[in-house]
PDB file of N, CA and C in Angstrom:
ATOM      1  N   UNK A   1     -74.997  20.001  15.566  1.00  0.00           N
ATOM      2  CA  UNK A   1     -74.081  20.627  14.663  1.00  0.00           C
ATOM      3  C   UNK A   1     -72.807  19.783  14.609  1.00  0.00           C
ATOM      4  N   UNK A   2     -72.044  19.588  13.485  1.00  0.00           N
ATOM      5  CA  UNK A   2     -71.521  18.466  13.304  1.00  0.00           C
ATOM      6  C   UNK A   2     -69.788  19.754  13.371  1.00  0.00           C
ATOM      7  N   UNK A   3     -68.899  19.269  13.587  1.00  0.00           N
ATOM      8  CA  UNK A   3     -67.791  20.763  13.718  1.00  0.00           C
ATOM      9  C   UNK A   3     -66.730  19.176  12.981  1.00  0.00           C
ATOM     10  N   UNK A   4     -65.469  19.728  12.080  1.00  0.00           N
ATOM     11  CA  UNK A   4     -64.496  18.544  11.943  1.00  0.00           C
ATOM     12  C   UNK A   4     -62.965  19.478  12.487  1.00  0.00           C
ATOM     13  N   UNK A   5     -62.077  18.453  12.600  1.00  0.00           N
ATOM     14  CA  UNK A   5     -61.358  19.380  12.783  1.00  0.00           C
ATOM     15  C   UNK A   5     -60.171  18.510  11.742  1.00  0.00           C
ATOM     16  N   UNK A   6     -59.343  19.286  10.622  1.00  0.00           N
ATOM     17  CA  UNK A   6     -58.781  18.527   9.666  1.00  0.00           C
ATOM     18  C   UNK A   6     -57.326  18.411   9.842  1.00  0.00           C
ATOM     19  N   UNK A   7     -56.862  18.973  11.119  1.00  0.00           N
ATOM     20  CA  UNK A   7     -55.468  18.495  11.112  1.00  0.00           C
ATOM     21  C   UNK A   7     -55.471  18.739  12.545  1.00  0.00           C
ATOM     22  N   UNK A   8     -55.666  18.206  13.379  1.00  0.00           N
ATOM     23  CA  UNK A   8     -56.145  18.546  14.903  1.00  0.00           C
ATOM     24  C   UNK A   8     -54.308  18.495  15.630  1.00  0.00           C
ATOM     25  N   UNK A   9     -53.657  17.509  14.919  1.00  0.00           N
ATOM     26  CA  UNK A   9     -52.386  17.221  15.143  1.00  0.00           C
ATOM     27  C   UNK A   9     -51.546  18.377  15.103  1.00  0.00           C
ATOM     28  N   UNK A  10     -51.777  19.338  14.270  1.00  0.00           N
ATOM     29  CA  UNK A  10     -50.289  20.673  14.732  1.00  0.00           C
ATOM     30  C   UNK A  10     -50.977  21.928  15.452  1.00  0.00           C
ATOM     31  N   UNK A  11     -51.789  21.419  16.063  1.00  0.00           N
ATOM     32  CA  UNK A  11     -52.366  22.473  17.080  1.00  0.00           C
ATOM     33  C   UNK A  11     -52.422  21.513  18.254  1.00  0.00           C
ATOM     34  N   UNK A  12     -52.898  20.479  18.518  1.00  0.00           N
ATOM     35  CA  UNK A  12     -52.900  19.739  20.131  1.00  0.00           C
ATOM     36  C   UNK A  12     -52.093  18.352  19.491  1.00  0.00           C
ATOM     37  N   UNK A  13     -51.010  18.551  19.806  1.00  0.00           N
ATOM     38  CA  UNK A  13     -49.662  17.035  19.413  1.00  0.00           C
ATOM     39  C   UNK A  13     -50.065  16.168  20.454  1.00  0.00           C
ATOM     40  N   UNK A  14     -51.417  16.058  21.456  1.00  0.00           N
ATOM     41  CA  UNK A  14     -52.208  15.083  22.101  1.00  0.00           C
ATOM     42  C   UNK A  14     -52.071  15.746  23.830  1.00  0.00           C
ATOM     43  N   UNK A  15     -51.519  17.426  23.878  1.00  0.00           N
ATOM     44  CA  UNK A  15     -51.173  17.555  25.210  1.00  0.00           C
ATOM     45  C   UNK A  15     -52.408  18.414  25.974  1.00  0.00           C
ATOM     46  N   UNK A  16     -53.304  18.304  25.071  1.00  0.00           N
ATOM     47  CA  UNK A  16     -54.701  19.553  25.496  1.00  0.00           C
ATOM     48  C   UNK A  16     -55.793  18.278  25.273  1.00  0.00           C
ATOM     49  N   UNK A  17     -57.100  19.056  25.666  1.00  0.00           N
ATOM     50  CA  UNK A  17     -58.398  18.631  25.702  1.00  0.00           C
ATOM     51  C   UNK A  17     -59.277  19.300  24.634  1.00  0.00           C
ATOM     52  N   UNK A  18     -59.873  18.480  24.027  1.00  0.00           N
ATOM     53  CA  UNK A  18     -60.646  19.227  22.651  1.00  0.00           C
ATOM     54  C   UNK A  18     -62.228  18.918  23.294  1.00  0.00           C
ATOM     55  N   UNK A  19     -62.296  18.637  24.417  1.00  0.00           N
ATOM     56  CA  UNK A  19     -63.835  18.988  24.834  1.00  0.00           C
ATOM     57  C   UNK A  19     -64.507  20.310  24.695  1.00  0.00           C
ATOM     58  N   UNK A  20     -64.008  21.095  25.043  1.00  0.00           N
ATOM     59  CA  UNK A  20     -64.541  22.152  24.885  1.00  0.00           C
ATOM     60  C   UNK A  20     -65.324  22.539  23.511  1.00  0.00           C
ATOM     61  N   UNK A  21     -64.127  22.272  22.683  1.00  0.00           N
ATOM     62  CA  UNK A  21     -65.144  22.291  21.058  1.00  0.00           C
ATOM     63  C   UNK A  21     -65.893  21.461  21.167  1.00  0.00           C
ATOM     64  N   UNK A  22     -65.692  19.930  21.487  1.00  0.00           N
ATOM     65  CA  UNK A  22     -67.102  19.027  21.774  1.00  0.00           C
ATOM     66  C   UNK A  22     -68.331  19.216  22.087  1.00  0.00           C
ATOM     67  N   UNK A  23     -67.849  19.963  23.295  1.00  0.00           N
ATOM     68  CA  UNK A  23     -69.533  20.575  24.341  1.00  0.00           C
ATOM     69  C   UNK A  23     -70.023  21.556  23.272  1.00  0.00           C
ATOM     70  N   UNK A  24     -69.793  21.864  22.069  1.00  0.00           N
ATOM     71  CA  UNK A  24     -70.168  22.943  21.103  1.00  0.00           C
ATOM     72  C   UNK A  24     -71.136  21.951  19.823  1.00  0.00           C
ATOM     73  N   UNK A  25     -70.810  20.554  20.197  1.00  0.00           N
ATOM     74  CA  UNK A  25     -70.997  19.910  18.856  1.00  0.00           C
ATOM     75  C   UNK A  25     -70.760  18.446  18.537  1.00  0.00           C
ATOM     76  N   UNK A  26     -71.383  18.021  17.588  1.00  0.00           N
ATOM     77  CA  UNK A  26     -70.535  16.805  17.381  1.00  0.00           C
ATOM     78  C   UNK A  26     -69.419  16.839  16.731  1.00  0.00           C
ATOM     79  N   UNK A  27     -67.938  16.882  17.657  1.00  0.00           N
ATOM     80  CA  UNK A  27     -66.754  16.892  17.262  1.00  0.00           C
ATOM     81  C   UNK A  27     -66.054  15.655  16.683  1.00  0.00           C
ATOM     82  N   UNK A  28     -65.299  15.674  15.437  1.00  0.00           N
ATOM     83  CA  UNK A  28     -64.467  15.018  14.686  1.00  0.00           C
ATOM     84  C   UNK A  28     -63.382  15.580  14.725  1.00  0.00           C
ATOM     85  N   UNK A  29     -62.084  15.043  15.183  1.00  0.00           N
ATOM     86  CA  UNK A  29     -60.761  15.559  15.362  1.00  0.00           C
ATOM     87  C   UNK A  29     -59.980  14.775  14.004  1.00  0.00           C
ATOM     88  N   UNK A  30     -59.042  15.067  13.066  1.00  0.00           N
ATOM     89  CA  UNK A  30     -58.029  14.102  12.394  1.00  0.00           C
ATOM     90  C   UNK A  30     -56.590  14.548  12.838  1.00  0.00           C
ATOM     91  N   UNK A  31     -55.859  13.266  12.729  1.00  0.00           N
ATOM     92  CA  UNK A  31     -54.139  14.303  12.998  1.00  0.00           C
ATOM     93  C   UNK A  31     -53.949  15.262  11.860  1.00  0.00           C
ATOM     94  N   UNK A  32     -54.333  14.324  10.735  1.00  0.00           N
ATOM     95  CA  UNK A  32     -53.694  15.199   9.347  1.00  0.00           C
ATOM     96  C   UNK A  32     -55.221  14.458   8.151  1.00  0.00           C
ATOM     97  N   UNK A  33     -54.892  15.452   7.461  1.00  0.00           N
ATOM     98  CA  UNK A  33     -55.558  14.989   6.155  1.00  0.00           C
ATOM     99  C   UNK A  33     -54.859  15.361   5.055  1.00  0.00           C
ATOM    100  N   UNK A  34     -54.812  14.331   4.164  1.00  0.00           N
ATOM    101  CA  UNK A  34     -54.143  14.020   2.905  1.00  0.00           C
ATOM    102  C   UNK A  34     -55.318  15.206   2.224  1.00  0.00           C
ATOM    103  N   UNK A  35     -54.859  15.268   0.923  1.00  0.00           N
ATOM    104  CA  UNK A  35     -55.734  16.370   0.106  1.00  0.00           C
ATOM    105  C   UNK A  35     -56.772  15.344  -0.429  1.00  0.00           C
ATOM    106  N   UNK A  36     -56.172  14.394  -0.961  1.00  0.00           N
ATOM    107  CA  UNK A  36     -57.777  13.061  -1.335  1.00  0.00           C
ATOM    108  C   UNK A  36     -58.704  12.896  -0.265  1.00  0.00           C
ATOM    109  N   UNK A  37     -58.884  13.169   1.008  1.00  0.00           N
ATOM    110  CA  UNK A  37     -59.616  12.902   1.861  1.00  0.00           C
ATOM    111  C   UNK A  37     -60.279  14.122   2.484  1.00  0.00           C
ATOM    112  N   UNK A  38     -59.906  15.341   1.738  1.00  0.00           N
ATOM    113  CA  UNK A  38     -60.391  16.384   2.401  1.00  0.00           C
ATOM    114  C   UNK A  38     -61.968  16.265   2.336  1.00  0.00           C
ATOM    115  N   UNK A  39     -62.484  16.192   1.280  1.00  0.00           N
ATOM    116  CA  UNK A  39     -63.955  16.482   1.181  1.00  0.00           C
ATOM    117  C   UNK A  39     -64.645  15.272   1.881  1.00  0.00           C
ATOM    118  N   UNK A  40     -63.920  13.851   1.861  1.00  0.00           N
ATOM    119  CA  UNK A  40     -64.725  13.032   2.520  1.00  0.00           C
ATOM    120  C   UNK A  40     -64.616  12.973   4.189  1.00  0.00           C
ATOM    121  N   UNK A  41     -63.730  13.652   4.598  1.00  0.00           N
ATOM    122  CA  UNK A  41     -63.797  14.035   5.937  1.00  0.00           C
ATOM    123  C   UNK A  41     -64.148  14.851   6.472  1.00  0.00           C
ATOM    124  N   UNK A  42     -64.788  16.025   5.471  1.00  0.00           N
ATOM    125  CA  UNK A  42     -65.438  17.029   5.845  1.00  0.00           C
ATOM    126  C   UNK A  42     -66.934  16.594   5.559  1.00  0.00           C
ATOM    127  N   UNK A  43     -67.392  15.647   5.572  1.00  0.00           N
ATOM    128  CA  UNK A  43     -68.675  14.913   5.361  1.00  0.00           C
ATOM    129  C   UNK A  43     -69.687  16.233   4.717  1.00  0.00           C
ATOM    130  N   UNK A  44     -70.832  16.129   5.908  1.00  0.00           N
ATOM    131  CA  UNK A  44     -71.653  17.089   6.544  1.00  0.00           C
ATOM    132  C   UNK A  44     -71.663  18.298   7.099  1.00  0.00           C
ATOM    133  N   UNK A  45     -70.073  17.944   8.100  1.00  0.00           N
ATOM    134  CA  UNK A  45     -69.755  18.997   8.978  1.00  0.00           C
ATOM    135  C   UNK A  45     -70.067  20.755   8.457  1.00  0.00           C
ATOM    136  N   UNK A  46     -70.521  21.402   9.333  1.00  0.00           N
ATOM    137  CA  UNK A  46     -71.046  22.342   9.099  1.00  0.00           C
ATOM    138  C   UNK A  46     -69.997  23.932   9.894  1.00  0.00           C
ATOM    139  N   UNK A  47     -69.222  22.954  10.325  1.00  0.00           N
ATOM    140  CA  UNK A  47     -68.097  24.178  10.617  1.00  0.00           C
ATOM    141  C   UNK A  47     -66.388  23.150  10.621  1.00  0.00           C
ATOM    142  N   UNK A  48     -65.908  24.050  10.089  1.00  0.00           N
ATOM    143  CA  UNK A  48     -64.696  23.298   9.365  1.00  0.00           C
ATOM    144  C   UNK A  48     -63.439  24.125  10.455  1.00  0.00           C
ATOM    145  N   UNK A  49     -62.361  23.135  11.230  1.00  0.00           N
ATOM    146  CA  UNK A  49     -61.015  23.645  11.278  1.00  0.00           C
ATOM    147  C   UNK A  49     -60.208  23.555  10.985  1.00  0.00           C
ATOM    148  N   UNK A  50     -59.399  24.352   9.728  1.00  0.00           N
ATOM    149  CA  UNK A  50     -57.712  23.708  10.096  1.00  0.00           C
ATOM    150  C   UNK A  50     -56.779  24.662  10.138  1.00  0.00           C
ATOM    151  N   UNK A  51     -55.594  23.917   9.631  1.00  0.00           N
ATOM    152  CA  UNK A  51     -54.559  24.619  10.362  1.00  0.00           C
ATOM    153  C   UNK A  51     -53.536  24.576   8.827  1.00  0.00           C
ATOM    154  N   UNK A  52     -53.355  23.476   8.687  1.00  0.00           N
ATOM    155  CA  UNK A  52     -52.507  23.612   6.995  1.00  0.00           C
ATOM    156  C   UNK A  52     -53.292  23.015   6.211  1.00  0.00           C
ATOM    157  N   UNK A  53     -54.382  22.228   6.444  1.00  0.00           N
ATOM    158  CA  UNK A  53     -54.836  21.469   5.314  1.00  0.00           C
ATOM    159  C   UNK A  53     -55.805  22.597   4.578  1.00  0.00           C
ATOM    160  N   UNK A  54     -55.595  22.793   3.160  1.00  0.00           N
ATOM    161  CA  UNK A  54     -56.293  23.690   2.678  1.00  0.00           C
ATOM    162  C   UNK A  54     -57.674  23.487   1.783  1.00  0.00           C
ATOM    163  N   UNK A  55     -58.340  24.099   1.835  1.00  0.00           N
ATOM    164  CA  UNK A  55     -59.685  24.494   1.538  1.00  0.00           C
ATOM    165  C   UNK A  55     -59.837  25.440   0.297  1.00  0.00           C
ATOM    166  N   UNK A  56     -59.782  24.498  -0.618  1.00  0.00           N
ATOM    167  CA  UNK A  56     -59.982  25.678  -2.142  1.00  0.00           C
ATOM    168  C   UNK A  56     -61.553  25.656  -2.524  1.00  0.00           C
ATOM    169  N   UNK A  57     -61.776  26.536  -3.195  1.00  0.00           N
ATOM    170  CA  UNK A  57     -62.764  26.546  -3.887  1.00  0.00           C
ATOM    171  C   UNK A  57     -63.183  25.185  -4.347  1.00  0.00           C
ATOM    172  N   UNK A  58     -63.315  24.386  -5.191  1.00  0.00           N
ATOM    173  CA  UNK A  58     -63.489  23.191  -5.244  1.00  0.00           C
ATOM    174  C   UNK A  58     -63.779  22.464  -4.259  1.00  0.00           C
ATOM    175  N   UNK A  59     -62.892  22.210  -2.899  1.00  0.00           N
ATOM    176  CA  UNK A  59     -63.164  21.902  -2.007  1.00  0.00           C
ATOM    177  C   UNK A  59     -64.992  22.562  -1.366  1.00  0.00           C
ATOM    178  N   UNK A  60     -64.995  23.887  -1.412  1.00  0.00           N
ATOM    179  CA  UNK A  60     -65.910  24.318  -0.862  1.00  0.00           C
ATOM    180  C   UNK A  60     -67.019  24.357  -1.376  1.00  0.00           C
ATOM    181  N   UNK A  61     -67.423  24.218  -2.624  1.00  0.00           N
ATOM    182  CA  UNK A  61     -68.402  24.037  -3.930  1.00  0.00           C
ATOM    183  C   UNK A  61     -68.735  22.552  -3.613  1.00  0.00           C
ATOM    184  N   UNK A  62     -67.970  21.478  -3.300  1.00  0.00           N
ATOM    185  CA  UNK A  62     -68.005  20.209  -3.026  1.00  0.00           C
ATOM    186  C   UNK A  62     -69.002  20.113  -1.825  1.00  0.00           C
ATOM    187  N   UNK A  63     -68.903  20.882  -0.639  1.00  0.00           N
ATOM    188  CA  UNK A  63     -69.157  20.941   0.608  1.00  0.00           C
ATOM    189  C   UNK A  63     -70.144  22.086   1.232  1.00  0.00           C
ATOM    190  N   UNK A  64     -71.714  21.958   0.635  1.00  0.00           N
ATOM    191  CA  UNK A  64     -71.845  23.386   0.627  1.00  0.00           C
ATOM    192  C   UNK A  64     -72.962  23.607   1.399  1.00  0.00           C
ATOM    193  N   UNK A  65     -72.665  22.803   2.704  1.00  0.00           N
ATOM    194  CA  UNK A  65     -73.062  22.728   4.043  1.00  0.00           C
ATOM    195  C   UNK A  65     -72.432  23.783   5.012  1.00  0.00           C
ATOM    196  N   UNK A  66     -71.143  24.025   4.860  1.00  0.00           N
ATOM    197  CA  UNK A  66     -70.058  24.643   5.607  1.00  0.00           C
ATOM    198  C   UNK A  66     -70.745  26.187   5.983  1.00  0.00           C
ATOM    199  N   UNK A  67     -70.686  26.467   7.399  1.00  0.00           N
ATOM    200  CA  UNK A  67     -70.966  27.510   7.618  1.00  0.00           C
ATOM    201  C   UNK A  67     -70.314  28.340   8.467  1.00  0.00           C
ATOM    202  N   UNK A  68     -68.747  27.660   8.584  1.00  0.00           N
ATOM    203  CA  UNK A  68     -68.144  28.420   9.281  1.00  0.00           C
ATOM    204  C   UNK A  68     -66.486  27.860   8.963  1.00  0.00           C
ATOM    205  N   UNK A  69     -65.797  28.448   8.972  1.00  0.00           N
ATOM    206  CA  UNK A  69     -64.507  28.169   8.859  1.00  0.00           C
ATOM    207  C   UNK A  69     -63.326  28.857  10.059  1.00  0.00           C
ATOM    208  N   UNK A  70     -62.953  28.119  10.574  1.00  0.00           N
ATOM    209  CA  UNK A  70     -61.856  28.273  11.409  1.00  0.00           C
ATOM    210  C   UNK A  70     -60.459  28.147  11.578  1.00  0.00           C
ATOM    211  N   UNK A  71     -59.243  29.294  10.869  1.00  0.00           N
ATOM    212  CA  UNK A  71     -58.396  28.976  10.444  1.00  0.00           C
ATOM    213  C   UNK A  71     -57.348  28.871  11.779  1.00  0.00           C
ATOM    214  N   UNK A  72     -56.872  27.696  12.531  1.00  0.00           N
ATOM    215  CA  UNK A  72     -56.080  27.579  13.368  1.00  0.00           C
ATOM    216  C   UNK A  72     -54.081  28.106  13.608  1.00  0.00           C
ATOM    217  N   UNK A  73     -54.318  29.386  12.719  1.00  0.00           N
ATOM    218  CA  UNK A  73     -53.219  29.906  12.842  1.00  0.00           C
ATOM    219  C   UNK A  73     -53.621  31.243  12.585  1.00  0.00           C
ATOM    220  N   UNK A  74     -52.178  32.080  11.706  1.00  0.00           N
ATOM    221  CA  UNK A  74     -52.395  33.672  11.892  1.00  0.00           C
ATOM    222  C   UNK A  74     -53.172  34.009  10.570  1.00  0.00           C
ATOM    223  N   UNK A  75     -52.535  33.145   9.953  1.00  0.00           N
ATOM    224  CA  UNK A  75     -52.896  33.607   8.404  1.00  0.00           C
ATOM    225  C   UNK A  75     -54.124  33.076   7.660  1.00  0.00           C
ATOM    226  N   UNK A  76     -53.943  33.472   6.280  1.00  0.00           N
ATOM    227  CA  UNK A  76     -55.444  32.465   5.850  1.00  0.00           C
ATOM    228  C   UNK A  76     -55.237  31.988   4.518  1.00  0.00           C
ATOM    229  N   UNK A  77     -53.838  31.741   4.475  1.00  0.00           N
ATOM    230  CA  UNK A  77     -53.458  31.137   2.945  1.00  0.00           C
ATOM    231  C   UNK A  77     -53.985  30.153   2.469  1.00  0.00           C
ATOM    232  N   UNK A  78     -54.118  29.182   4.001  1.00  0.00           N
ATOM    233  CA  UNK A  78     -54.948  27.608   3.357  1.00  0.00           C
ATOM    234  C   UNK A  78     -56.185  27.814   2.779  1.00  0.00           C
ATOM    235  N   UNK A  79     -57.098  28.966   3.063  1.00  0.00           N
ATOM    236  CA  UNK A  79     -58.306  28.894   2.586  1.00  0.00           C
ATOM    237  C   UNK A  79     -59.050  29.909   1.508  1.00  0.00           C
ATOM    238  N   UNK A  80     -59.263  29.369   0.506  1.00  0.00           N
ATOM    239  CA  UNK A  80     -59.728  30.403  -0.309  1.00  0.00           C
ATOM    240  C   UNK A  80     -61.042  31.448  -0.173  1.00  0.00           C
ATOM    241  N   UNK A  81     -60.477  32.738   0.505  1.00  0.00           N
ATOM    242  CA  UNK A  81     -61.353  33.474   1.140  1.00  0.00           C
ATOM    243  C   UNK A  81     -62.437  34.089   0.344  1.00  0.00           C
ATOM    244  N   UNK A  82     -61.617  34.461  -0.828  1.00  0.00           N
ATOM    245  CA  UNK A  82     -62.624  35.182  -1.750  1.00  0.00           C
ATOM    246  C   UNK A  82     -64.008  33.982  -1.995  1.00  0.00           C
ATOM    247  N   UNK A  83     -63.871  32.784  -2.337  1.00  0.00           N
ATOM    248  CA  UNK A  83     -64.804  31.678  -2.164  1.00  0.00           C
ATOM    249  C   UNK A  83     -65.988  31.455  -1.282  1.00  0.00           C
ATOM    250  N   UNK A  84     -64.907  31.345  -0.363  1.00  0.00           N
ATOM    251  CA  UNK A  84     -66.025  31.461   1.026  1.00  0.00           C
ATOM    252  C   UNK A  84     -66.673  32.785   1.094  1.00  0.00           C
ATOM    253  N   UNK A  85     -66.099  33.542   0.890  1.00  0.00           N
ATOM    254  CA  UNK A  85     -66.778  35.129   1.337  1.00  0.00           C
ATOM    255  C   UNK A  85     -68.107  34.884  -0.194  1.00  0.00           C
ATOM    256  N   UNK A  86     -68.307  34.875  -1.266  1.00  0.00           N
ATOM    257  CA  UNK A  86     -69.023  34.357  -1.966  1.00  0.00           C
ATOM    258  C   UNK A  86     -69.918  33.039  -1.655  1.00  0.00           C
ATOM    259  N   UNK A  87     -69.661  32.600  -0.867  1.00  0.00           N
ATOM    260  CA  UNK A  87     -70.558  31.415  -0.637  1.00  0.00           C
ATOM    261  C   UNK A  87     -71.398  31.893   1.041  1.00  0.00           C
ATOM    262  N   UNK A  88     -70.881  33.068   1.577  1.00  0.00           N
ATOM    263  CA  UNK A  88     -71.366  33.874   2.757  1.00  0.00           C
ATOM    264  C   UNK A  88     -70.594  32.662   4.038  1.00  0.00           C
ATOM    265  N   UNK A  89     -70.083  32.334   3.657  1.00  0.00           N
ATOM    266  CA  UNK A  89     -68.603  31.389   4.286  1.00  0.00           C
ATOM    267  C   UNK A  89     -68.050  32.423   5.443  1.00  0.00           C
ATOM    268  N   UNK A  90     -68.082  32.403   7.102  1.00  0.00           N
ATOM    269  CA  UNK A  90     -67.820  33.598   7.875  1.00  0.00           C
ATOM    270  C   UNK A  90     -65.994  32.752   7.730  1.00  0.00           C
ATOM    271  N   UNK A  91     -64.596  33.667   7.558  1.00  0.00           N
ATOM    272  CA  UNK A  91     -63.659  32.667   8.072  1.00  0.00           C
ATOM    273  C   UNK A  91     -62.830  33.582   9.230  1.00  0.00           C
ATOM    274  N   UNK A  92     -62.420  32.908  10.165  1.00  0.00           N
ATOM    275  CA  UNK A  92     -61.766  33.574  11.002  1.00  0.00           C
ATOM    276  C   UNK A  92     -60.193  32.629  10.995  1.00  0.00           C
ATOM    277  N   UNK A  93     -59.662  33.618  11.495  1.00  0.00           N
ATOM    278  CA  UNK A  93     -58.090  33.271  12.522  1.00  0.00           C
ATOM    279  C   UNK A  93     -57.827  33.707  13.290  1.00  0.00           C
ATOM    280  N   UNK A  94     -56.279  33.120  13.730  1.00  0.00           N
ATOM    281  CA  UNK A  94     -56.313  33.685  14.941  1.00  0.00           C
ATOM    282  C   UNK A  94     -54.842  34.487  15.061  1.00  0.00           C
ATOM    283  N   UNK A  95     -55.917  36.053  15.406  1.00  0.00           N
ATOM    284  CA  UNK A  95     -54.837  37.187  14.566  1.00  0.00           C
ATOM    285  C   UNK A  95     -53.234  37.207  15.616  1.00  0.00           C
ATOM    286  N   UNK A  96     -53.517  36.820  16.595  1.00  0.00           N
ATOM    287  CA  UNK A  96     -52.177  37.465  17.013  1.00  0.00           C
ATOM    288  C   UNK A  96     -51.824  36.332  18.232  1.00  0.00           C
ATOM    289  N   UNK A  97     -51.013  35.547  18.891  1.00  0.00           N
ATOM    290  CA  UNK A  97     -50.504  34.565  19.533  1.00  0.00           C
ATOM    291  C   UNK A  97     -49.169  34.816  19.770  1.00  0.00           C
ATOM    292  N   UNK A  98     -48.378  34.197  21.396  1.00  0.00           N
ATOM    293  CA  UNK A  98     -47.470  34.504  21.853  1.00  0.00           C
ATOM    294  C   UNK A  98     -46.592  35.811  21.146  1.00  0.00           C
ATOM    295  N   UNK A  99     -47.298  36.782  21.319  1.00  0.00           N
ATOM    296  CA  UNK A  99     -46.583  38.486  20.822  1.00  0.00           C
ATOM    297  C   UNK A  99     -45.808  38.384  22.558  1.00  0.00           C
ATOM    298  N   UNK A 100     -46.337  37.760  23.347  1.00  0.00           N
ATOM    299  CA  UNK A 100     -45.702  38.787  24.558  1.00  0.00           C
ATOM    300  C   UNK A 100     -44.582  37.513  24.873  1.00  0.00           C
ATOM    301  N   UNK A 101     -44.612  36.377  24.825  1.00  0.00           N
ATOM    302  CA  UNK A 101     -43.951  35.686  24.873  1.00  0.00           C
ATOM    303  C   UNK A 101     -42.387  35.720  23.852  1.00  0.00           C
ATOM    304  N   UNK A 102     -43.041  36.212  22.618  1.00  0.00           N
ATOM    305  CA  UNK A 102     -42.052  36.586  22.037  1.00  0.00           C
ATOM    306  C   UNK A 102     -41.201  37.242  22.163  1.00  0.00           C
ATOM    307  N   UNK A 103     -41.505  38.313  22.802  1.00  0.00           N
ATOM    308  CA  UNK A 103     -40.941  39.655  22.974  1.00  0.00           C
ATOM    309  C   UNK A 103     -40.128  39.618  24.665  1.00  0.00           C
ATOM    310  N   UNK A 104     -40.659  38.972  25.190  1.00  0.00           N
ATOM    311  CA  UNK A 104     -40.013  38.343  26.190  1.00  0.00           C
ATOM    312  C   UNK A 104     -38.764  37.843  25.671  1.00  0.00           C
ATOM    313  N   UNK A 105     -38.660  36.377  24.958  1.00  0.00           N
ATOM    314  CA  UNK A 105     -37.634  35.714  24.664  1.00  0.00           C
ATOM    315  C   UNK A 105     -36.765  36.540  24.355  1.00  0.00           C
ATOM    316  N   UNK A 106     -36.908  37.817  23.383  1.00  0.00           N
ATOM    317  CA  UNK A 106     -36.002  38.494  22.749  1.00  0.00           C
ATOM    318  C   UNK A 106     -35.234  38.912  23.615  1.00  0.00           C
ATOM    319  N   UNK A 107     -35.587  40.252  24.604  1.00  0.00           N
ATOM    320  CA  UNK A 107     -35.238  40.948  25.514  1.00  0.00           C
ATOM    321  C   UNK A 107     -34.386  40.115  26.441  1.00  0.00           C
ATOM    322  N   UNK A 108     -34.711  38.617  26.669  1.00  0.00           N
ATOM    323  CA  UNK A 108     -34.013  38.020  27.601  1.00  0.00           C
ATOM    324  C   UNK A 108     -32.324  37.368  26.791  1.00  0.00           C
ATOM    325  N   UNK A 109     -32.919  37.530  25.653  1.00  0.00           N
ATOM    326  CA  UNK A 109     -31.705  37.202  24.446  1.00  0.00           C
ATOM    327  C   UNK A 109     -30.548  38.131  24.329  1.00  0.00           C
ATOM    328  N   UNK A 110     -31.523  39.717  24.510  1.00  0.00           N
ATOM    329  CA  UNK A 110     -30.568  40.667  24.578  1.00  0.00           C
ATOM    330  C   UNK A 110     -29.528  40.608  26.115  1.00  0.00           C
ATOM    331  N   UNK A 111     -30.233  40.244  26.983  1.00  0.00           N
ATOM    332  CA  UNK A 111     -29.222  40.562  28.061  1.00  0.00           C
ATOM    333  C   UNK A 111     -28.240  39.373  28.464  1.00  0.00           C
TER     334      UNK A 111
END
């Protein structure tokens, strides 16, 4: 299974290990992808990550291998869901991150 990852750069700025997705696959990491290079860097790959680089319809009609989408933040603006959900496209994110950390900072702000 071929996995890409299209902006690997604003999620690991080089201080983590992306083996783990590896041991899942044949992993492709990019820092960033330009929008001209989206579809050719999404080759084959059959499960797609990113984080800002976005994924329109077009994009996904282009690519219609994709069987999984992985949105590396909270939201899912980069990716056109209604698309994928029509193409049986599963997409996830990731709903909720440093809440307690946050809420920490605050409280320590207050005192």
């Amino acid at each position: 299974m071929k996995i890409v990852v299209l902006d690997g750069y604003t999620e690991n700025p080089g201080d983590l290990s992306w083996d783990a997705l590896g041991n899942l696959g044949e992993l492709t990491v990019y820092d960033r992808t330009p929008a001209d290079l989206i579809v050719e860097r999404i080759g084959d790959a059959e499960i797609v990550y990113t984080n800002k680089t976005p994924l329109t319809k077009a994009t996904l009609d282009s690519c219609p291998q994709i069987r999984f989408i992985g949105v590396l933040a909270t939201g899912y603006n980069v990716v056109d869901v209604q698309a994928a959900k029509a193409k049986g496209i599963p997409v996830a994110n990731i709903p909720i991150y440093g809440t307690a950390a946050v809420a920490q900072m605050a409280i320590a702000l207050l005192l």
